[in-house]
N, C-alpha and C. Protein backbone atom coordinates (compact mmCIF):
# COMPACT_ATOMS: atom_id res chain seq x y z
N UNK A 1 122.22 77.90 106.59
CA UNK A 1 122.47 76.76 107.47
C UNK A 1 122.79 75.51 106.65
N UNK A 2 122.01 75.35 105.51
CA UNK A 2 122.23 74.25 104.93
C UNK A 2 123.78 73.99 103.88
N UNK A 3 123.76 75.39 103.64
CA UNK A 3 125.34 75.32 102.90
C UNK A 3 125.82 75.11 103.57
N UNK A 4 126.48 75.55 105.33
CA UNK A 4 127.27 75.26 105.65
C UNK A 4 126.82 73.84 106.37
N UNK A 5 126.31 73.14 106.80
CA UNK A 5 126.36 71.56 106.46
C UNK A 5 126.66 71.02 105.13
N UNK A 6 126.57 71.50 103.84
CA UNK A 6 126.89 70.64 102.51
C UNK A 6 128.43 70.53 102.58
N UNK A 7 128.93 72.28 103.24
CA UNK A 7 130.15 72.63 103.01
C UNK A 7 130.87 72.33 104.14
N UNK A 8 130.59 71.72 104.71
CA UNK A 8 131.46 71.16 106.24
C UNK A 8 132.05 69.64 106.08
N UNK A 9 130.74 68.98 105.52
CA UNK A 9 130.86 67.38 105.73
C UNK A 9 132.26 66.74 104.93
N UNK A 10 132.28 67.36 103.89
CA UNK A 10 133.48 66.35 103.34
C UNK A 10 135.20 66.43 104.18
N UNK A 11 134.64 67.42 104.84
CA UNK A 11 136.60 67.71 105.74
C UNK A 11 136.11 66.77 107.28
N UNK A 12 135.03 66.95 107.63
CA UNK A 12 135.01 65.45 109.22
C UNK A 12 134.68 64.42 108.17
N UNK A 13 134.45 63.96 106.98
CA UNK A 13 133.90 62.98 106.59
C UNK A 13 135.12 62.11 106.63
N UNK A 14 136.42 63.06 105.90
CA UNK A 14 137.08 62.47 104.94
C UNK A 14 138.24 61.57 106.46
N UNK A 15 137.96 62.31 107.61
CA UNK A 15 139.17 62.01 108.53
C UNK A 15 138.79 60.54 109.43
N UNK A 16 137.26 59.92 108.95
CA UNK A 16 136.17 59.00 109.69
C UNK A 16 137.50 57.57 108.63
N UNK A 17 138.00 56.55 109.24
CA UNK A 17 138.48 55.86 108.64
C UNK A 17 137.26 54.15 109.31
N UNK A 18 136.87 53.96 110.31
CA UNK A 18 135.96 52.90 110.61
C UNK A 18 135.05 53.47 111.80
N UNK A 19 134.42 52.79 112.15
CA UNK A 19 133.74 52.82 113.76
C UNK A 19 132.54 51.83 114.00
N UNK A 20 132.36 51.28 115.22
CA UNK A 20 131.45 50.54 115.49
C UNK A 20 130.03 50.84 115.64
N UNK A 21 128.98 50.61 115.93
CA UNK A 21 127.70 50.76 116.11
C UNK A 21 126.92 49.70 116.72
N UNK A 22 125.64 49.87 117.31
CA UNK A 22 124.51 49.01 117.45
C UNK A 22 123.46 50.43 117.17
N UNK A 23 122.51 49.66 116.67
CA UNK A 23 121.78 50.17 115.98
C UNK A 23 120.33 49.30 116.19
N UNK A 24 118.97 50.33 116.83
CA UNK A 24 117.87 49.65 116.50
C UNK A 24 117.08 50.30 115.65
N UNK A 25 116.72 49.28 114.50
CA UNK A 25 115.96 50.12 113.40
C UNK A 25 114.28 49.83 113.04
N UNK A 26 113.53 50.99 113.07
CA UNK A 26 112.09 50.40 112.22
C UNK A 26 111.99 51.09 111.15
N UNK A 27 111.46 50.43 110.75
CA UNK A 27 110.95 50.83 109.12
C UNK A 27 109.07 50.79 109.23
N UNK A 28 108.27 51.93 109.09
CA UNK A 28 107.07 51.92 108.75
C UNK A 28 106.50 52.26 107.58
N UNK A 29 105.50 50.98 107.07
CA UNK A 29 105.19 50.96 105.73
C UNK A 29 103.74 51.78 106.13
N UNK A 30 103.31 53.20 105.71
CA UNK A 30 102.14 53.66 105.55
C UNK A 30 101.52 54.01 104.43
N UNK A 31 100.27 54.00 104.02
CA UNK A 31 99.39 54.82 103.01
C UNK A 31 99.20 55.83 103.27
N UNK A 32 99.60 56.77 102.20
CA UNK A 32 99.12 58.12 102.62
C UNK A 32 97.96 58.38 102.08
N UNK A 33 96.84 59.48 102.64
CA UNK A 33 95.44 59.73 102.22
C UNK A 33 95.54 60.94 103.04
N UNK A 34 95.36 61.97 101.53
CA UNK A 34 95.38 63.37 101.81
C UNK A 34 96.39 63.63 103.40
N UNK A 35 95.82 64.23 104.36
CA UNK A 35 96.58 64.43 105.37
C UNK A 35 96.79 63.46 106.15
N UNK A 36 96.33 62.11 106.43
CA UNK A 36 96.69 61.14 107.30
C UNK A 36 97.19 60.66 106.41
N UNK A 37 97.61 59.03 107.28
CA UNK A 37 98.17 58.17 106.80
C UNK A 37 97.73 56.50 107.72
N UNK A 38 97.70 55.29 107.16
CA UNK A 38 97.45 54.15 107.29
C UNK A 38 98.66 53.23 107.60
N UNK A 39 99.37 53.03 108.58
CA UNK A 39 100.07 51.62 108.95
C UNK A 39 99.52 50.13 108.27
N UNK A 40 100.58 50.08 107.20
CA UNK A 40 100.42 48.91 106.84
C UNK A 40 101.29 47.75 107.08
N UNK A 41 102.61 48.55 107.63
CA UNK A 41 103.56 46.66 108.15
C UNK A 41 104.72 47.75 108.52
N UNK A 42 105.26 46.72 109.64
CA UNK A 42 106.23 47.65 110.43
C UNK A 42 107.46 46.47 110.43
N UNK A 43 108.44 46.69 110.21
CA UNK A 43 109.88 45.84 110.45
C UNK A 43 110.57 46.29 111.34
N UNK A 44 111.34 45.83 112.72
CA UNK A 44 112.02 46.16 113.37
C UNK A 44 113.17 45.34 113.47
N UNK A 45 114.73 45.55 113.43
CA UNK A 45 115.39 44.93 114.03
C UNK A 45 116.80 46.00 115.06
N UNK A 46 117.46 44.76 115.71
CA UNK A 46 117.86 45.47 116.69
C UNK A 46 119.63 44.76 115.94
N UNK A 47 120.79 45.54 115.72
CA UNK A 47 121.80 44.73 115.36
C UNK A 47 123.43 45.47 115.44
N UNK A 48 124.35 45.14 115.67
CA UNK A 48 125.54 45.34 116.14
C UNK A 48 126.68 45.23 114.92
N UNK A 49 127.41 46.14 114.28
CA UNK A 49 128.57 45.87 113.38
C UNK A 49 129.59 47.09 113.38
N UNK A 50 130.07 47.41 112.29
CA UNK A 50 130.91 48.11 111.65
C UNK A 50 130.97 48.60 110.43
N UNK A 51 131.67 49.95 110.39
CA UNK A 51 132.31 50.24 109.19
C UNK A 51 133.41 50.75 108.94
N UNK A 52 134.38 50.11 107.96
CA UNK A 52 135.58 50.67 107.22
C UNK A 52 135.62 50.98 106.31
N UNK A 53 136.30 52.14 105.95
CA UNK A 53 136.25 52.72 104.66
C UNK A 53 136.62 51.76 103.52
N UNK A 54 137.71 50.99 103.49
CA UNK A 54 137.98 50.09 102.45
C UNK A 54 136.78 49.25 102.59
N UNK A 55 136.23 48.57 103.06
CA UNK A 55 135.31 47.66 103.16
C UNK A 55 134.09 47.43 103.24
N UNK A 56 133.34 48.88 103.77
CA UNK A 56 131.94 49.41 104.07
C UNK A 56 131.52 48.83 105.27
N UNK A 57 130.39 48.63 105.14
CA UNK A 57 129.79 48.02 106.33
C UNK A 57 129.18 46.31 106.62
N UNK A 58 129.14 46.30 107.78
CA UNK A 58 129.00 44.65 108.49
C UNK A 58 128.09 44.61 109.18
N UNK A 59 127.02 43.77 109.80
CA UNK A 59 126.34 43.66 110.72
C UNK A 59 125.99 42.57 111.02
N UNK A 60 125.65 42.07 112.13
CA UNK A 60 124.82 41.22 112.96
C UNK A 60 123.48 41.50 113.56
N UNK A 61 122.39 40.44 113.02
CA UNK A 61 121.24 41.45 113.51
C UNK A 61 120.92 40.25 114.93
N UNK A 62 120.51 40.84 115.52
CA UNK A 62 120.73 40.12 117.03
C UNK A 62 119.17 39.98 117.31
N UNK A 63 117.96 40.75 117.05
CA UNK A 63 116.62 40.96 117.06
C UNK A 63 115.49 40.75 115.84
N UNK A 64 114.59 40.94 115.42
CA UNK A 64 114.31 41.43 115.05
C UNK A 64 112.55 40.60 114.87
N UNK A 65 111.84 41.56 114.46
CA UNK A 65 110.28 41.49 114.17
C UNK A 65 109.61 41.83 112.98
N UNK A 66 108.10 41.48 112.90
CA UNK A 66 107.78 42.39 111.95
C UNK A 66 106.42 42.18 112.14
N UNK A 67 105.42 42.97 111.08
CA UNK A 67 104.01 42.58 111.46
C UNK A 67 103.60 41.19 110.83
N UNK A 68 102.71 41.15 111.07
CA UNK A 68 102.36 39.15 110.22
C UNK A 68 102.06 39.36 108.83
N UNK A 69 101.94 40.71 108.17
CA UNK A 69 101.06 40.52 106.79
C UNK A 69 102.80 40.80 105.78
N UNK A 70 104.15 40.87 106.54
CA UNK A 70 105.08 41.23 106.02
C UNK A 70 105.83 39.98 105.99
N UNK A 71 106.02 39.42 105.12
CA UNK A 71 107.30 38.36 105.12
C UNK A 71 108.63 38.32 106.01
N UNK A 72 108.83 37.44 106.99
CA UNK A 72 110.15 37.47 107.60
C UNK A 72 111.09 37.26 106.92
N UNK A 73 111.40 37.03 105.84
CA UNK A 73 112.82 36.65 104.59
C UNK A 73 112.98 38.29 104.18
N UNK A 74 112.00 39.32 104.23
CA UNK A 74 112.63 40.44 103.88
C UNK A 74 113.39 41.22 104.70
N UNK A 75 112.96 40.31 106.35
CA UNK A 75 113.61 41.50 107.10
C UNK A 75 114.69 41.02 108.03
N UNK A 76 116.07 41.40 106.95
CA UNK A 76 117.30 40.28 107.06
C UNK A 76 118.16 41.76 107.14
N UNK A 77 117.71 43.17 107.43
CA UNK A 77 118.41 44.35 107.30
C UNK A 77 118.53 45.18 108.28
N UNK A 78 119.24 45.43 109.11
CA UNK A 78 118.90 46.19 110.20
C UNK A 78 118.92 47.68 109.33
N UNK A 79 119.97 48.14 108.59
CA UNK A 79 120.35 49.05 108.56
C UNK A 79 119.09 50.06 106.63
N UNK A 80 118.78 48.78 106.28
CA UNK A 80 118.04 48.58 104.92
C UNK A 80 118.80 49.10 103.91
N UNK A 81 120.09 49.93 103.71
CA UNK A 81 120.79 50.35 103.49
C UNK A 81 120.38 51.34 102.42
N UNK A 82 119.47 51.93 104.10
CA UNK A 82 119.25 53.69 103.80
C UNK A 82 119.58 54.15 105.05
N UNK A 83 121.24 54.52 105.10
CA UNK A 83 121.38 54.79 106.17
C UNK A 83 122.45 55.77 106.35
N UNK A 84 123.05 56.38 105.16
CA UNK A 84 124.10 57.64 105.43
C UNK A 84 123.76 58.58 104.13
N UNK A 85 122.45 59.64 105.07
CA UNK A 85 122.22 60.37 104.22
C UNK A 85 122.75 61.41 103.93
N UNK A 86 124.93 61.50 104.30
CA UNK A 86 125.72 62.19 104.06
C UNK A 86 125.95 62.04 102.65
N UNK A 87 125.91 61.18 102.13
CA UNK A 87 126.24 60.39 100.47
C UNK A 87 125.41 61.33 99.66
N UNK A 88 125.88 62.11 98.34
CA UNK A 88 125.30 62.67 97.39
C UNK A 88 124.55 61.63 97.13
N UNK A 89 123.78 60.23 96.78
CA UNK A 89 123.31 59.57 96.19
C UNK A 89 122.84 58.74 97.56
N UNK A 90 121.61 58.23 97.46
CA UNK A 90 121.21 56.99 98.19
C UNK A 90 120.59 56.42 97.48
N UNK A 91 120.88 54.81 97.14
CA UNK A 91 120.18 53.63 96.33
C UNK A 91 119.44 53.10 97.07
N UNK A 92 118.53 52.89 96.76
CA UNK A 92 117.56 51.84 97.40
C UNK A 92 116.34 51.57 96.00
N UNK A 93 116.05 50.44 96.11
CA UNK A 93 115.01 50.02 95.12
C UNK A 93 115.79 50.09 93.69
N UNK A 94 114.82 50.72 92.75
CA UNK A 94 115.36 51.19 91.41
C UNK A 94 115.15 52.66 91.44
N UNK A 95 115.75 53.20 92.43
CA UNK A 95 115.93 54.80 92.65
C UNK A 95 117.30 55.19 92.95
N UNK A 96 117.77 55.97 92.40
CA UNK A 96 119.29 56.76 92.88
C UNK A 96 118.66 58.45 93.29
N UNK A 97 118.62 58.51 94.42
CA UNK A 97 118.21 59.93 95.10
C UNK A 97 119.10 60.43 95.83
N UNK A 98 119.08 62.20 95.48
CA UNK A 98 119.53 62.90 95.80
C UNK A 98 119.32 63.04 97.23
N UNK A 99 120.79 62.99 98.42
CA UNK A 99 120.27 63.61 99.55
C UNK A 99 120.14 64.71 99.77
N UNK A 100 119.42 65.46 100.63
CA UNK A 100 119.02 66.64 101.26
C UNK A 100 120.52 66.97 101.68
N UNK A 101 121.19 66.36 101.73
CA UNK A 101 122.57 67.39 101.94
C UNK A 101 123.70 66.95 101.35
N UNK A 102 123.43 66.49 99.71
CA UNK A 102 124.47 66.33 98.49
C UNK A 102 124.78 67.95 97.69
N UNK A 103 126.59 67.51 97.20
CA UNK A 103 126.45 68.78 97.02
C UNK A 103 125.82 69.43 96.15
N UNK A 104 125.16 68.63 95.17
CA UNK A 104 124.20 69.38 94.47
C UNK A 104 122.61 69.61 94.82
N UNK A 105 122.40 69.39 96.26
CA UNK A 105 120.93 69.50 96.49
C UNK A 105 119.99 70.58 96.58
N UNK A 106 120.55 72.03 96.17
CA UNK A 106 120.14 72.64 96.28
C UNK A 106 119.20 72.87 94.45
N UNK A 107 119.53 71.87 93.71
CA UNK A 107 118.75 72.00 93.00
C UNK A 107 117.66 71.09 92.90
N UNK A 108 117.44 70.29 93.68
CA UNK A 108 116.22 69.65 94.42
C UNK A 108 115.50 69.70 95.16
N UNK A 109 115.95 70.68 96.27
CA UNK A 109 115.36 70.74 97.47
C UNK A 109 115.24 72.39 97.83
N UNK A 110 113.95 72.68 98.24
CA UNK A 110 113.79 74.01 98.95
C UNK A 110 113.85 73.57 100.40
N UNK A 111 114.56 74.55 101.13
CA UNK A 111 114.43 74.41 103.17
C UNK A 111 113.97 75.93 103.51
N UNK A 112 113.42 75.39 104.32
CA UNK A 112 112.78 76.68 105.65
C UNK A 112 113.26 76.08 106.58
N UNK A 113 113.94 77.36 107.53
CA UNK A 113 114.45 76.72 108.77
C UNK A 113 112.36 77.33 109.61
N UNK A 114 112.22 76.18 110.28
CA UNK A 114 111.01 76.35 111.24
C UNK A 114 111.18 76.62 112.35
N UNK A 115 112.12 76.55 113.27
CA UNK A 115 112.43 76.53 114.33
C UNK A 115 113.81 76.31 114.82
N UNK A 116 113.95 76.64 116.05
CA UNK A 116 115.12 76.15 117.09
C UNK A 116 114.87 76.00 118.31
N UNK A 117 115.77 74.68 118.81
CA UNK A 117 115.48 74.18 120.17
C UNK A 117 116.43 73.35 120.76
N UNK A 118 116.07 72.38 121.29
CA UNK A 118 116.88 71.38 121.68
C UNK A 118 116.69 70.03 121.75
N UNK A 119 118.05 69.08 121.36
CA UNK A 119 117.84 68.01 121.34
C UNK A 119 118.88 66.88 121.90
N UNK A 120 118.50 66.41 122.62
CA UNK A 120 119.72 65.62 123.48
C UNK A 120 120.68 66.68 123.89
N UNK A 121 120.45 67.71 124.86
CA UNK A 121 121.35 68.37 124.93
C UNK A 121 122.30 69.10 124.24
N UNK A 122 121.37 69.19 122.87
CA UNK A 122 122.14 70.35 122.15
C UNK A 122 121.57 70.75 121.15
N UNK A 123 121.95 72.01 121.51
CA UNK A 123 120.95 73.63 120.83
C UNK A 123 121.20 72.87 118.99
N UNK A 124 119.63 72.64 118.40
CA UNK A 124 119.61 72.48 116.90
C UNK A 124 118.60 73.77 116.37
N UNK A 125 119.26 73.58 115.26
CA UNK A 125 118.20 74.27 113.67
C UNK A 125 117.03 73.07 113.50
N UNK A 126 116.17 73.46 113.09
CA UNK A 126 114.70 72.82 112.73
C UNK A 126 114.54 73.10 111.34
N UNK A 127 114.77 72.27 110.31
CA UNK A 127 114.28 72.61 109.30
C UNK A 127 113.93 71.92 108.42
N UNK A 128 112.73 72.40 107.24
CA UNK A 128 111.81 71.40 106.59
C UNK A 128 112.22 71.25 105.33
N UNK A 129 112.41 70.04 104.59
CA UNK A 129 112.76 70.02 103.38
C UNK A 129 111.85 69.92 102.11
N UNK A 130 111.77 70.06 101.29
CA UNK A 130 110.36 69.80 100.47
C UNK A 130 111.51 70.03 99.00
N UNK A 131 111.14 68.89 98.44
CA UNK A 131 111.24 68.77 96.49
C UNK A 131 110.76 70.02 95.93
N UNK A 132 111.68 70.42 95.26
CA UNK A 132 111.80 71.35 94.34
C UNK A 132 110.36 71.14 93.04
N UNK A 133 110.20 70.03 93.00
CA UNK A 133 109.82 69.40 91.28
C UNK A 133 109.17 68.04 91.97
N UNK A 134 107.87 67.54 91.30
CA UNK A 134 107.59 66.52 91.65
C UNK A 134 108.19 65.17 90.54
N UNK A 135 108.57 65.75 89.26
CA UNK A 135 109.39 64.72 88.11
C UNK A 135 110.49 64.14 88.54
N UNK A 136 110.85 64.38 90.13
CA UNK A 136 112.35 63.41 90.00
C UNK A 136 112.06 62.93 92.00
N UNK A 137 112.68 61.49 92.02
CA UNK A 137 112.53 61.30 92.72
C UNK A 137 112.86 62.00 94.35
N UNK A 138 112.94 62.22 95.66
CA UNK A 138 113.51 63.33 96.15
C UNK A 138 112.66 62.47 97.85
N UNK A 139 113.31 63.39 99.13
CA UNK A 139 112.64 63.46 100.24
C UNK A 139 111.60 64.23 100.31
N UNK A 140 110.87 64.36 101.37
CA UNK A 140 110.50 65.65 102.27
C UNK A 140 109.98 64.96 103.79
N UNK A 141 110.81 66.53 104.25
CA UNK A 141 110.13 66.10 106.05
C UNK A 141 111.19 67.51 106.42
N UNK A 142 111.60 66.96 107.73
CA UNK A 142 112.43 67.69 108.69
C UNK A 142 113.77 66.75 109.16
N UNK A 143 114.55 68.04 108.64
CA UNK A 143 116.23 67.81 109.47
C UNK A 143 116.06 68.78 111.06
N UNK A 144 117.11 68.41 111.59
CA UNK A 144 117.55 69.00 113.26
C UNK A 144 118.93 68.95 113.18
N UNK A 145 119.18 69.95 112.74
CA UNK A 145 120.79 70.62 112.66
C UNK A 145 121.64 70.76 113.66
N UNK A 146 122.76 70.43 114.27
CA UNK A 146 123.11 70.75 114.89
C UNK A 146 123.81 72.19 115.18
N UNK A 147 123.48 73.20 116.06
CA UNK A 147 124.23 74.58 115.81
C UNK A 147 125.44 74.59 116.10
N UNK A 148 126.28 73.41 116.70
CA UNK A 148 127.85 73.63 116.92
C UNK A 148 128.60 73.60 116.03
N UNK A 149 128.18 72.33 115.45
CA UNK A 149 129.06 71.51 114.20
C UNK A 149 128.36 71.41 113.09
N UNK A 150 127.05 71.77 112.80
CA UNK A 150 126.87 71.47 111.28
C UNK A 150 126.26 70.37 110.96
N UNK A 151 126.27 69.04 112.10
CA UNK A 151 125.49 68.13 111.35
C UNK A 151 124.07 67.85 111.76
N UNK A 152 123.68 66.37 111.24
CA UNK A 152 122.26 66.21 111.09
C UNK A 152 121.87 65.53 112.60
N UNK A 153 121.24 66.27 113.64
CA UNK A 153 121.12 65.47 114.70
C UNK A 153 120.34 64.51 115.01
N UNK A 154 118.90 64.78 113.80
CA UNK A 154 118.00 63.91 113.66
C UNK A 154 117.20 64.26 112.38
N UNK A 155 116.43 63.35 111.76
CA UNK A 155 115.94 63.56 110.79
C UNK A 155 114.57 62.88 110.58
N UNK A 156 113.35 63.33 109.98
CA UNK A 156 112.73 62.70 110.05
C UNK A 156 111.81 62.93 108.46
N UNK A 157 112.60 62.34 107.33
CA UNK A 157 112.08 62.08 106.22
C UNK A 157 111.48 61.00 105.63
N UNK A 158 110.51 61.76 104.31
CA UNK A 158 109.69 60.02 103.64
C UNK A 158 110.09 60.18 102.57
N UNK A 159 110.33 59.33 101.47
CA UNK A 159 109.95 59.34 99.93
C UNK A 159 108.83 60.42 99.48
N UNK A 160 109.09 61.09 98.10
CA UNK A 160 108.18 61.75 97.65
C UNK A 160 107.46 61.07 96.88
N UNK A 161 106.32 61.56 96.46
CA UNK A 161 105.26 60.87 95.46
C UNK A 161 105.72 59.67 94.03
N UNK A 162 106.73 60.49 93.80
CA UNK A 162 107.43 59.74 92.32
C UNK A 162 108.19 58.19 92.81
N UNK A 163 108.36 58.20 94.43
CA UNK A 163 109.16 57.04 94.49
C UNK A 163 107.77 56.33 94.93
N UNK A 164 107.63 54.69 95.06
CA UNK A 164 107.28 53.64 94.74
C UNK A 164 108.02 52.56 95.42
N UNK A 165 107.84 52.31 96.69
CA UNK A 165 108.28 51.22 97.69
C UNK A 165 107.75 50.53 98.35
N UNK A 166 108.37 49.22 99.43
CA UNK A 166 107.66 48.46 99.46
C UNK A 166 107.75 47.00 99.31
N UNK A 167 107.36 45.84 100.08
CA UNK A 167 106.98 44.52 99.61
C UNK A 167 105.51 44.70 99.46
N UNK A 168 104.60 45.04 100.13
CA UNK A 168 102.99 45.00 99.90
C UNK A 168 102.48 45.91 98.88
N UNK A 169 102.10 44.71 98.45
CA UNK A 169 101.37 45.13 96.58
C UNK A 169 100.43 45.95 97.00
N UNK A 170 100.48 46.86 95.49
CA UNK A 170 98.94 47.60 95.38
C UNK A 170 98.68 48.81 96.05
N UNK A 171 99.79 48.84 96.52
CA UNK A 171 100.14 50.58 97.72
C UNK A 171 100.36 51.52 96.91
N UNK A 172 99.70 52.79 96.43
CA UNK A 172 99.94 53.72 95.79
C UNK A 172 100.93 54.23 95.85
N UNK A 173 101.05 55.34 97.59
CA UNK A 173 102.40 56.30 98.11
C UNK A 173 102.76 54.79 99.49
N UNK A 174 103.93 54.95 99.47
CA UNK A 174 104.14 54.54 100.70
C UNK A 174 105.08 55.56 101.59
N UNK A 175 105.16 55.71 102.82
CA UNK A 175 105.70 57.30 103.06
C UNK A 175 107.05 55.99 103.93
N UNK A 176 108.50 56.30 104.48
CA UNK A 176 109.41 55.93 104.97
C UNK A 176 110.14 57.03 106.12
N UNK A 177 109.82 56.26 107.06
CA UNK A 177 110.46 56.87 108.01
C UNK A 177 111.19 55.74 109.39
N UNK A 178 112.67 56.26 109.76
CA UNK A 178 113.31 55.67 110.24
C UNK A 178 113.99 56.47 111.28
């Protein structure tokens, strides 16, 4: 399943020349401890733009919140720009990570498909991703495949142990999910 999503994306990728969006985004900052986890600051915004290939992307953030122990000057991002985890590479921080569906991810990432079901009206793959290696930075969680076309219908990944994020000091793991 996952090859043929690695091996699909670059032929619909390549034919995508702009398109619009609104987009509402949160970002939750948690501690992890053993199997739970601790809410420590939540950012939300709500915001409207574009993207062109020559140009990338634009936005207007039209909303937005956060908790009180989080600075409002950080949360100037709707999109935080972690947001096309089609890209062999996603930057954020002082990390360049491999996505779960770059074409080299299969040397980062083990998947189990867990399941199948449905989602918004259409039949997906369920499957869990987990780091190969804890020495390099990487995801883990769950993708929702789509079974027609191949892509990602939803996703619900964090940073692994090696990454290190965050405005609030002194946080060991912080886990990311959007």
């Amino acid at each position: 399943i996952m090859h043929k999503v690695i091996d699909t994306k670059d032929g619909w990728q390549s034919q995508i020349q702009d398109y619009r969006f609104s987009v509402y985004s949160r970002l939750n900052f948690k501690e992890k401890k053993d199997t739970s986890s601790i809410v420590l600051g939540v950012l939300e915004s709500v915001a409207d733009g574009y993207w062109k290939r020559d140009k990338g992307y634009a936005e207007k953030i039209t909303a937005r919140k956060q908790t009180a122990n989080m600075p409002a000057e950080i949360n100037r991002v709707a999109l935080f720009d972690v947001d096309n985890f089609y890209n062999d590479r996603i930057d954020f921080g002082d990390y360049s990570v491999v996505s779960p569906v770059a074409h080299d991810a299969f040397d980062r990432y083990d998947y189990d498909l867990i399941g199948e079901g449905e989602l918004n009206g259409s039949s997906v793959y369920k499957i869990s991703v987990e780091p190969l290696s804890d020495l390099y930075p990487a995801f883990q969680g769950t993708l929702w495949i789509d079974k027609a076309d191949y892509t990602i219908a939803y996703l619900d990944l964090s940073p692994d142990d090696p990454i290190k994020i965050g405005p609030i000091e002194n946080q060991p793991q912080m886990l990311l999910a959007q």
